[in-house]
Protein backbone atom coordinates (compact mmCIF):
# COMPACT_ATOMS: atom_id res chain seq x y z
CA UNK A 1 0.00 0.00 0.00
CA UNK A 2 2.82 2.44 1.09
CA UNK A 3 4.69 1.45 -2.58
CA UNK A 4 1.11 2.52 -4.53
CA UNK A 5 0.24 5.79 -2.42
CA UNK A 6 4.16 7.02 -2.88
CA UNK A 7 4.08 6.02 -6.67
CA UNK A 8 0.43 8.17 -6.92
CA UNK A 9 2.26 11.00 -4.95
CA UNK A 10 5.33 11.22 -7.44
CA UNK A 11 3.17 11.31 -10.55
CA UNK A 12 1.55 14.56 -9.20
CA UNK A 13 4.72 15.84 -8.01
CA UNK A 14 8.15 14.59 -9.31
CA UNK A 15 9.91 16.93 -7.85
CA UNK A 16 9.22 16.74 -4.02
CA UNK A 17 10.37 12.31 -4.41
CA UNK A 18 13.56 13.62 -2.21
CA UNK A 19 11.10 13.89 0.73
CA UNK A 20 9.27 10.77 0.07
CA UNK A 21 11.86 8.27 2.13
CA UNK A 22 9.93 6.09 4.58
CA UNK A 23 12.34 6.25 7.29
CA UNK A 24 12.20 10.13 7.28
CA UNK A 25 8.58 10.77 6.40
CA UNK A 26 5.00 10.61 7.55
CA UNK A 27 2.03 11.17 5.93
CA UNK A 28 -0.76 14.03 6.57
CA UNK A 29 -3.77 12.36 4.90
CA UNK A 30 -5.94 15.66 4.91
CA UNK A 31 -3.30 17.72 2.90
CA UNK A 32 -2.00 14.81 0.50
CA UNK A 33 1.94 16.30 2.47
CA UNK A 34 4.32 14.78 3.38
CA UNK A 35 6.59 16.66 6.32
CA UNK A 36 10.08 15.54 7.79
CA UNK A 37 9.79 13.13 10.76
CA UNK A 38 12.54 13.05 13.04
CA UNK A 39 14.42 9.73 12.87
CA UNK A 40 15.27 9.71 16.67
CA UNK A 41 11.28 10.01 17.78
CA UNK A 42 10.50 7.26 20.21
CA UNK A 43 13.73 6.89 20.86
CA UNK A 44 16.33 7.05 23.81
CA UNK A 45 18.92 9.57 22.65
CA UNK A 46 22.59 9.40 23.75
CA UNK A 47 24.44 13.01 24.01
CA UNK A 48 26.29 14.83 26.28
CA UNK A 49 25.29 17.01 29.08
CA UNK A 50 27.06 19.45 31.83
CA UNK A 51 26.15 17.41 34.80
CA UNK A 52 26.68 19.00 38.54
CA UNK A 53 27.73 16.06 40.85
CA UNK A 54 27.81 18.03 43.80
CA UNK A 55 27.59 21.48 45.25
CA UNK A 56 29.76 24.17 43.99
CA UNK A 57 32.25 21.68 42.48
CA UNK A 58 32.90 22.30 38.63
CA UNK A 59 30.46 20.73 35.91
CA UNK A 60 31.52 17.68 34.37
CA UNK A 61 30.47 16.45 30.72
CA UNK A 62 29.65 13.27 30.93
CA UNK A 63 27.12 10.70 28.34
CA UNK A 64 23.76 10.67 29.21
CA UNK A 65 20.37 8.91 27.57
CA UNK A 66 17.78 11.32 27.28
CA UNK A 67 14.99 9.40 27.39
CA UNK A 68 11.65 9.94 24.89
CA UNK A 69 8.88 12.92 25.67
CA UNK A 70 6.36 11.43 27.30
CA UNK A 71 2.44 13.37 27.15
CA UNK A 72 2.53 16.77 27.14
CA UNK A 73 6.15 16.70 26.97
CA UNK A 74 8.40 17.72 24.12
CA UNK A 75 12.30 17.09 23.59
CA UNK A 76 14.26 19.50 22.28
CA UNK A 77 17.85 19.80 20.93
CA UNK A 78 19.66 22.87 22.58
CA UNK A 79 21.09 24.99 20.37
CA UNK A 80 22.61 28.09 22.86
CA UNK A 81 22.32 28.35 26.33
CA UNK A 82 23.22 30.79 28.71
CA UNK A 83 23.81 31.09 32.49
CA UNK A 84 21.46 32.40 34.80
CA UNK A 85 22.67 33.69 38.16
CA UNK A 86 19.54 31.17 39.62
CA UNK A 87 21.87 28.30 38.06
CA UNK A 88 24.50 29.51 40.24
CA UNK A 89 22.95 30.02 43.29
CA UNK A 90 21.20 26.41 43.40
CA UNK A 91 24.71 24.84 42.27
CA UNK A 92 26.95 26.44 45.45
CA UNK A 93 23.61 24.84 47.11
CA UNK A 94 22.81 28.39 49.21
CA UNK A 95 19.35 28.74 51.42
CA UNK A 96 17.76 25.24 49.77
CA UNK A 97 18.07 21.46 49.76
CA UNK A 98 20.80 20.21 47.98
CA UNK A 99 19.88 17.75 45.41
CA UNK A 100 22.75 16.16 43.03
CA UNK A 101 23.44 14.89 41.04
CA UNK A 102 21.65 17.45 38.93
CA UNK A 103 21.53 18.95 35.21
CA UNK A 104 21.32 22.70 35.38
CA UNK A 105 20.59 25.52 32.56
CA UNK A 106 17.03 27.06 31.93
CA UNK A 107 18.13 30.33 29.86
CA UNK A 108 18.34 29.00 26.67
CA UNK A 109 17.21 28.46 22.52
CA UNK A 110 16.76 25.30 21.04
CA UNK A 111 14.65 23.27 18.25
CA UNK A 112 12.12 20.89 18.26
CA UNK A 113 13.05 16.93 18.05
CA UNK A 114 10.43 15.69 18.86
CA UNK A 115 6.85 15.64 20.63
CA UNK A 116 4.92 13.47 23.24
CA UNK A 117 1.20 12.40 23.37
CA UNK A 118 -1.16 15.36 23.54
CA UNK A 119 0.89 17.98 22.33
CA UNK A 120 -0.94 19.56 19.11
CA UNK A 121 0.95 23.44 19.56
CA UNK A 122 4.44 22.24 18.21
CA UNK A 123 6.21 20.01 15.99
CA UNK A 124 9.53 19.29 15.22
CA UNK A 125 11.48 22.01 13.46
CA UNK A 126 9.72 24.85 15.58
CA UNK A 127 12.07 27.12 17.60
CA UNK A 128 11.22 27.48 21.10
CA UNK A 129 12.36 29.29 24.01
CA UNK A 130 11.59 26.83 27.44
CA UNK A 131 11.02 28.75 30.28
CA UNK A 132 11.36 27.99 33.88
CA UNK A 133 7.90 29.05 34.85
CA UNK A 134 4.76 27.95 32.42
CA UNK A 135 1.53 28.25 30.96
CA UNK A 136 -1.25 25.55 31.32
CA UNK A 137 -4.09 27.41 29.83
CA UNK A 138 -6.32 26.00 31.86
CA UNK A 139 -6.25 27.11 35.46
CA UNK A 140 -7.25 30.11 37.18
CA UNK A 141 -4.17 32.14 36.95
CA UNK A 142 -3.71 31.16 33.10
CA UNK A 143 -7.13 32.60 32.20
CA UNK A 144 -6.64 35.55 33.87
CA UNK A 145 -5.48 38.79 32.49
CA UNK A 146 -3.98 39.62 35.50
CA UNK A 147 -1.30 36.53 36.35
CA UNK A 148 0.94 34.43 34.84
CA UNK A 149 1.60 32.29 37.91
CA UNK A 150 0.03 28.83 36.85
CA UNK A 151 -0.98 26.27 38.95
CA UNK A 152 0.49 23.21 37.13
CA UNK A 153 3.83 24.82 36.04
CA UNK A 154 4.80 27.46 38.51
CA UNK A 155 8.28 27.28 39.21
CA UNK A 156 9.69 24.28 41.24
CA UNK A 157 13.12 24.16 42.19
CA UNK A 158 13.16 21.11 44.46
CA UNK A 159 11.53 19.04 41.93
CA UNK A 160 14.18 16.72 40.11
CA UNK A 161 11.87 14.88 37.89
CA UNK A 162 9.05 15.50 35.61
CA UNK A 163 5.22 15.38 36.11
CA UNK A 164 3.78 13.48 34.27
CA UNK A 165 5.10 9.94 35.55
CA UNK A 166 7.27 11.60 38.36
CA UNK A 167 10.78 10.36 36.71
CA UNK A 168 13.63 12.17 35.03
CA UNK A 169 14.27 11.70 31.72
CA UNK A 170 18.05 11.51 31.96
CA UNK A 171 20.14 8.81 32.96
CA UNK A 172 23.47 7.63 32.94
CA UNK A 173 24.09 3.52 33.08
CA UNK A 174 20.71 3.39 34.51
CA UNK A 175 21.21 5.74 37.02
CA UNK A 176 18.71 8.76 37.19
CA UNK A 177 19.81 12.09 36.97
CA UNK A 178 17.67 15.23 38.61
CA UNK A 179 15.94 17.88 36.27
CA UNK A 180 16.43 21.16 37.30
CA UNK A 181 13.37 23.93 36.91
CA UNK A 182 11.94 21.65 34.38
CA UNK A 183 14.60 22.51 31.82
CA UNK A 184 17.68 21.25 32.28
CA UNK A 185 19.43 23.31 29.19
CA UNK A 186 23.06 22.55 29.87
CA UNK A 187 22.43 19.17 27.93
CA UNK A 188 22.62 18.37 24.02
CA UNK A 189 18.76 17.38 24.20
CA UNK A 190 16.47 17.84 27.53
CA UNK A 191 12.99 17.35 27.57
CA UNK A 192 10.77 20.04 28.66
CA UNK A 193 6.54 20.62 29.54
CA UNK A 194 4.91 21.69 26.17
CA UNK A 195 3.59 24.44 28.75
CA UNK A 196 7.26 26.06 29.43
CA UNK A 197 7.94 26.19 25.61
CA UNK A 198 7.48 29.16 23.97
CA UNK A 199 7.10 28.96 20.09
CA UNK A 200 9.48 32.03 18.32
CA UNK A 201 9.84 33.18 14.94
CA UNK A 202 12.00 30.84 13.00
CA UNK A 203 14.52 33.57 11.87
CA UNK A 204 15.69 34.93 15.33
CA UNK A 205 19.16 34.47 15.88
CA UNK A 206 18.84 31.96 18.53
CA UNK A 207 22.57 32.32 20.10
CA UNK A 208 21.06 36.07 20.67
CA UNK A 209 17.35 35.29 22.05
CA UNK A 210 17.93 32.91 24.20
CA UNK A 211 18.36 35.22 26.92
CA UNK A 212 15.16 36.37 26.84
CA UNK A 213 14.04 32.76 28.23
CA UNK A 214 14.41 34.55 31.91
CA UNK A 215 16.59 37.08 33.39
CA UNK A 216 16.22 39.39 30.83
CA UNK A 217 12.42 39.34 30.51
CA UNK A 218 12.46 39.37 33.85
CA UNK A 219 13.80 43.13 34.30
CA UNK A 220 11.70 44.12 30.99
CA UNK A 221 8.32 43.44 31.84
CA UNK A 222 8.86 44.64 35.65
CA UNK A 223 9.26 47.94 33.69
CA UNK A 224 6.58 47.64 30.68
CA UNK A 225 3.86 45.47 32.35
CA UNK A 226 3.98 46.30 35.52
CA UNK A 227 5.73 49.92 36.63
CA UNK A 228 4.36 51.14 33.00
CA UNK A 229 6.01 54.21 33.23
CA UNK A 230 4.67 57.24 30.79
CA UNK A 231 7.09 59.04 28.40
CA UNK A 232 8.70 61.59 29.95
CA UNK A 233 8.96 60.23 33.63
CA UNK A 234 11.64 59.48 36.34
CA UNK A 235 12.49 56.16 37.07
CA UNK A 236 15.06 54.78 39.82
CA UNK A 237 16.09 51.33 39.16
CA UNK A 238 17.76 49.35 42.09
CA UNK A 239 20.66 46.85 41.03
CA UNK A 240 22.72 47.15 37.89
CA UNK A 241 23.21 43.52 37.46
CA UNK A 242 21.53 41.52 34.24
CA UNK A 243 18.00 42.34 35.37
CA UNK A 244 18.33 45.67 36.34
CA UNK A 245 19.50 46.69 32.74
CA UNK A 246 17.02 44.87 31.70
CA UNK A 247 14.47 46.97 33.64
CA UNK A 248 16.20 50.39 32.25
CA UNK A 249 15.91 48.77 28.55
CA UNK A 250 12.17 48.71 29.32
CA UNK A 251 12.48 52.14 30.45
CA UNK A 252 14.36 53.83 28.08
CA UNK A 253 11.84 51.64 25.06
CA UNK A 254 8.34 53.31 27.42
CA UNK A 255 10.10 57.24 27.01
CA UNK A 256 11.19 57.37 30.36
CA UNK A 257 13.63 60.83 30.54
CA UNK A 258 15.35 60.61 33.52
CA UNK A 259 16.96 57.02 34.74
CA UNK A 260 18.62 56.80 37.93
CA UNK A 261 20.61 53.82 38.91
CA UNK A 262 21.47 53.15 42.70
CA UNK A 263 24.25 50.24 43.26
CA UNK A 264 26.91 49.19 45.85
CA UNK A 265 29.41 48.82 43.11
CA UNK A 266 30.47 51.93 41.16
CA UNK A 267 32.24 49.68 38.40
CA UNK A 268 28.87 49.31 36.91
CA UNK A 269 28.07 52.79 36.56
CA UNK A 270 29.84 53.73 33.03
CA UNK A 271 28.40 50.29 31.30
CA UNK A 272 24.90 50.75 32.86
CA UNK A 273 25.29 54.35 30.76
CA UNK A 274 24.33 51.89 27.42
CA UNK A 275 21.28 51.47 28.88
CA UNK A 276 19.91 54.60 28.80
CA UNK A 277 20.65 55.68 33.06
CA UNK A 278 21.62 58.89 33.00
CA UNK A 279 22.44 59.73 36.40
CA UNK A 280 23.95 57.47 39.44
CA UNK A 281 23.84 56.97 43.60
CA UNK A 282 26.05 55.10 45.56
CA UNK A 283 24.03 54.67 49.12
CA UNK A 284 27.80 54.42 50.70
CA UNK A 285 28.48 57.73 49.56
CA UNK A 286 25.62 59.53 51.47
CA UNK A 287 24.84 59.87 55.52
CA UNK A 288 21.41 59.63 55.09
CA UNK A 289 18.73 56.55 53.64
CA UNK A 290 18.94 56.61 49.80
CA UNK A 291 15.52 57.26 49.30
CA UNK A 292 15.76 60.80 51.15
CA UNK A 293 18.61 61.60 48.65
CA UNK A 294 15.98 60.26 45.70
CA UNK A 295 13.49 62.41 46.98
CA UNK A 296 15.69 65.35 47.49
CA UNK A 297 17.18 65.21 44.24
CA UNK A 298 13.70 64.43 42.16
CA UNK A 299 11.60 67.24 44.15
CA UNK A 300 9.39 64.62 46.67
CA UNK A 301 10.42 61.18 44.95
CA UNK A 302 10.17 59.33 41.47
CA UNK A 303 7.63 58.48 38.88
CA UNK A 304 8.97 54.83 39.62
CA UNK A 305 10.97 52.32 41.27
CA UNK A 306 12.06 49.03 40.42
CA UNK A 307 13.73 47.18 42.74
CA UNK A 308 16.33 43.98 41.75
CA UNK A 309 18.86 42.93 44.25
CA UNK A 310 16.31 41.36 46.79
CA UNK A 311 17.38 43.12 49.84
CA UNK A 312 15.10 43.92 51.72
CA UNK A 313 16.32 47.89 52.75
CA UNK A 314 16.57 48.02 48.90
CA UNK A 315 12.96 47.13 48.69
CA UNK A 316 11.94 49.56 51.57
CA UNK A 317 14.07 52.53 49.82
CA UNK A 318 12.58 51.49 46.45
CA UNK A 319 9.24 51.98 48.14
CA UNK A 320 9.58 55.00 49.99
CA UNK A 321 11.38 57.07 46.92
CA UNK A 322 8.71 57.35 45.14
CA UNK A 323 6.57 60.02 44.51
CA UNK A 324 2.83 60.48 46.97
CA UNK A 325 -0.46 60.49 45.10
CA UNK A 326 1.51 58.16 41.91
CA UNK A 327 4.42 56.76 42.67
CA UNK A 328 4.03 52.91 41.65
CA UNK A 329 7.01 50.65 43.44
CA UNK A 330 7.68 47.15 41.74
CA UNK A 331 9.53 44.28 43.86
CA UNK A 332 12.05 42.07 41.53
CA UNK A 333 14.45 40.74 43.27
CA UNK A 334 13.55 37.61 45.48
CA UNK A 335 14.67 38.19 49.61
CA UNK A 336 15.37 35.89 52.02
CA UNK A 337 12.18 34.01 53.11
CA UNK A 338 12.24 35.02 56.66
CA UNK A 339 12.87 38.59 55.27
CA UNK A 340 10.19 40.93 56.74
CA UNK A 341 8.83 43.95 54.89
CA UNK A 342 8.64 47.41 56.85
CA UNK A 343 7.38 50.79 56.06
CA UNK A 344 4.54 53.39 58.02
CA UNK A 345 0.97 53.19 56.84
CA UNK A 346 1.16 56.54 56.43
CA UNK A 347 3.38 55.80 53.10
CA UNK A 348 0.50 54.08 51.54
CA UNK A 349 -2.05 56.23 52.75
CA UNK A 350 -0.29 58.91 50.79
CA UNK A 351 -0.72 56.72 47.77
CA UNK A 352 2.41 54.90 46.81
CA UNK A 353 1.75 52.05 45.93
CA UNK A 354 4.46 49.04 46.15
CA UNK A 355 3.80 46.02 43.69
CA UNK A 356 5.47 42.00 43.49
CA UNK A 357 6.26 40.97 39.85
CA UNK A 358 7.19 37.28 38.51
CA UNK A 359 8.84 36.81 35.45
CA UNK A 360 7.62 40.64 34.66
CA UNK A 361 4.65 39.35 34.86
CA UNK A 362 4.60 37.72 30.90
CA UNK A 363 2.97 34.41 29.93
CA UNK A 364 5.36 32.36 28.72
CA UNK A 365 3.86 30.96 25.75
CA UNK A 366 1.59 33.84 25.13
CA UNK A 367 3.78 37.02 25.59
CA UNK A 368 7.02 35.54 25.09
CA UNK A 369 7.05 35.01 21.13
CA UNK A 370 6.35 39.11 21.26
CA UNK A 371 9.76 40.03 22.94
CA UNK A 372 11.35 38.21 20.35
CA UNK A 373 9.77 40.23 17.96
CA UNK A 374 10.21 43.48 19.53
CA UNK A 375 14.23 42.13 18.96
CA UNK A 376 13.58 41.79 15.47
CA UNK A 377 12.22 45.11 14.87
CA UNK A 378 14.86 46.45 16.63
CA UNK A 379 12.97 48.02 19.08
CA UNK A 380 14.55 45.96 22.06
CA UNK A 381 18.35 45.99 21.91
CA UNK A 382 19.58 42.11 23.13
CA UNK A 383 23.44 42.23 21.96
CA UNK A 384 24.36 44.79 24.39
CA UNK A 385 23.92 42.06 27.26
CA UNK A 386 26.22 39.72 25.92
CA UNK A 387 29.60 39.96 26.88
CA UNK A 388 31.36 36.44 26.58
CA UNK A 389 31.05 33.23 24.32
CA UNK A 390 32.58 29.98 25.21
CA UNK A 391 31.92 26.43 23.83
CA UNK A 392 30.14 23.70 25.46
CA UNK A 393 32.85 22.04 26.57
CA UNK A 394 34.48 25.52 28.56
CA UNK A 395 30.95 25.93 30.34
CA UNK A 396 32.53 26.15 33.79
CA UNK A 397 34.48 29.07 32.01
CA UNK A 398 31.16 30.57 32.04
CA UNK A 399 30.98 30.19 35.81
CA UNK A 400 34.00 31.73 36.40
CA UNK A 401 32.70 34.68 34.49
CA UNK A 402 29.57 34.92 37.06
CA UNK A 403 31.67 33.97 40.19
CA UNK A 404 34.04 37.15 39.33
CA UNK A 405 31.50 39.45 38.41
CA UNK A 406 32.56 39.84 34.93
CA UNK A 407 30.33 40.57 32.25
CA UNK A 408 26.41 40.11 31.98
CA UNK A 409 25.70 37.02 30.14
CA UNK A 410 27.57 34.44 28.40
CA UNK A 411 26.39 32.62 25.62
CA UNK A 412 27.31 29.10 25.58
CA UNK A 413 27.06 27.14 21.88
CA UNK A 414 26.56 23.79 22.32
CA UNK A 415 27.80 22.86 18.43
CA UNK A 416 30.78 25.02 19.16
């Protein structure tokens, strides 16, 4: 039968017989197609991976089997990834339960291999973005207009294995190997929820997008979705790391004409200048709380605030520098958990208002596909942020980079 339909198919179409090889082909009976099928679908697939043995002790590259996508699940092959500060914080095993051995990475770019039972949103060949948070589309949070914090695929990080049979995918001899924020990027192929995979447009420069998967997002829609600045306004940004910028890209992009940055480190002041701040405050240079200085030096406190070192003072100054009757406050940075809050009533009486963001508040699947395009049309400037490349094989190069302080990301090609 399969010798008959493919002979019928060439006689319409001579020219499309180099697609027509049973091992690499299915059929789609309602369009008379034929589309590439990945020859590795259903199957375990051997590659290497960055795994973490133990805490704070450099990555090692070892084989792996990543197993198939089971339903709802996809499998991707990593194209570029990138490290997070969150990687390295949960690898020197600080504040949390340790659990190695472990496959970290969750900023990253990567193609579809293939897809598990259920999924009908992606196929292989798409480009996707997985994210560490998701999007069900079903609960409460996911129909709302208001949160992107879904029920099912809100971020996890002591969960080592993935939901839908609660096993990891990856293994070595047999042995499991822990997932890490349902990601795991800093392997060849990882498998990922179909709900924490954004679908981008096929000609983004994935080794430049793939940032956008979290930190850098992060700082963006703090600043667009949430602080929403109007053209023309102040805004103080707390933190010049990754996210910070991040949060003054989305300020400079909303018209915001005054940017003040407020860090602990006055190395960062001349490259935060590429991101549009125009003026700078070291709190150690000053006798007095920050925000009094803000408020002196902005006549009674800023438009808005966006705070992203997690600190709590930092959060309280962010708070109390801006501006009664408008001032809008927005919490990044993640504290301590037995970190406690403290301002007067009287500050919120006045009307400030202080707001908590996650992930700036974007859908993953929804929202994130736009910020690729806002790179594309050159409205969001992405290059700027990376400042080192380094082959798969030098990825603890990359955590050297972090562990020193130097530069803001670094891209890591895992063909390279």
């Amino acid at each position: 039968m399969y010798h008959k339909l493919r002979r019928a198919f060439i006689c319409i179409s001579p020219s499309l017989n180099l697609f027509l090889t049973r091992k690499q082909s299915y059929f789609f009976p309602c369009s008379g197609l034929r589309r590439p099928m990945s020859n590795t679908a259903g199957l375990v697939i051997p590659c290497t991976a960055a795994v973490a043995w133990e805490a704070g002790k450099p990555l090692v590259m070892e084989r792996v089997e990543v197993a198939p996508p089971q339903a709802m699940e996809v499998r991707i092959k990593v194209k570029y990834t990138s490290l997070c500060h969150t990687d390295l914080y949960f690898w020197e095993a600080k504040g949390q339960t340790p659990l190695f051995p472990r496959i970290f990475g969750h900023e990253a770019a990567g193609i579809v291999e293939s897809v598990g039972e259920g999924v009908t949103e992606l196929q292989e060949g798409d480009h996707v973005l997985p994210v560490f948070t998701g999007e069900c589309g079903e609960c409460d949070h996911c129909k709302s207009e208001e949160s992107n914090m879904c029920d099912l695929l809100r971020i996890n990080t002591d969960r080592g294995v993935m939901l839908a049979d609660s096993k990891p995918r990856f293994s070595i001899n047999g042995s499991p190997i822990n997932h890490f924020l349902g990601t795991s990027t800093f392997s060849e192929y990882t498998v990922v929820h179909s709900g924490c995979l954004a679908k981008i447009n096929p000609l983004a420069p994935l080794d430049k997008v793939c940032i956008l998967s979290c930190g850098i997002s992060t700082g963006l829609g703090a600043t667009l979705n949430v602080a929403k600045p109007k053209k023309g306004s102040s805004v103080a940004i707390f933190g010049l790391g990754a996210v910070g910028l991040a949060a003054a890209e989305g300020a400079r992009i909303a018209g915001a004409s005054r940017i003040i940055g407020i860090d602990l480190n006055p190395n960062r002041f001349e490259e935060a200048k590429k991101f549009g701040f125009n003026e700078f405050i070291n709190p150690k240079d000053h006798d007095r709380p920050v925000q009094e200085v803000i408020a002196e030096m902005t006549n009674g406190g800023v438009d808005r605030s966006i705070e992203c070192t997690g600190n709590v003072n930092a959060m309280i100054s962010a708070f109390e520098c801006v501006h009664d009757g408008w001032g809008v406050a927005v919490l990044v940075g993640v504290p301590n958990k037995d970190a406690v809050f403290m301002t007067k009533p009287i500050n919120l009486l006045n009307e400030r208002t202080v707001r908590g963001t996650f992930f700036g508040n974007y859908k993953p699947r929804t929202d994130l596909p736009s910020v690729v395009d806002m790179y594309m049309s050159k409205k969001l400037e992405v290059d700027k942020f990376i400042t080192h490349r380094v082959p798969f094989s030098d990825i603890n190069k990359a955590f050297d980079y972090m562990l020193k302080g130097e530069g803001l990301r670094c891209i890591i090609s895992m063909e390279d």
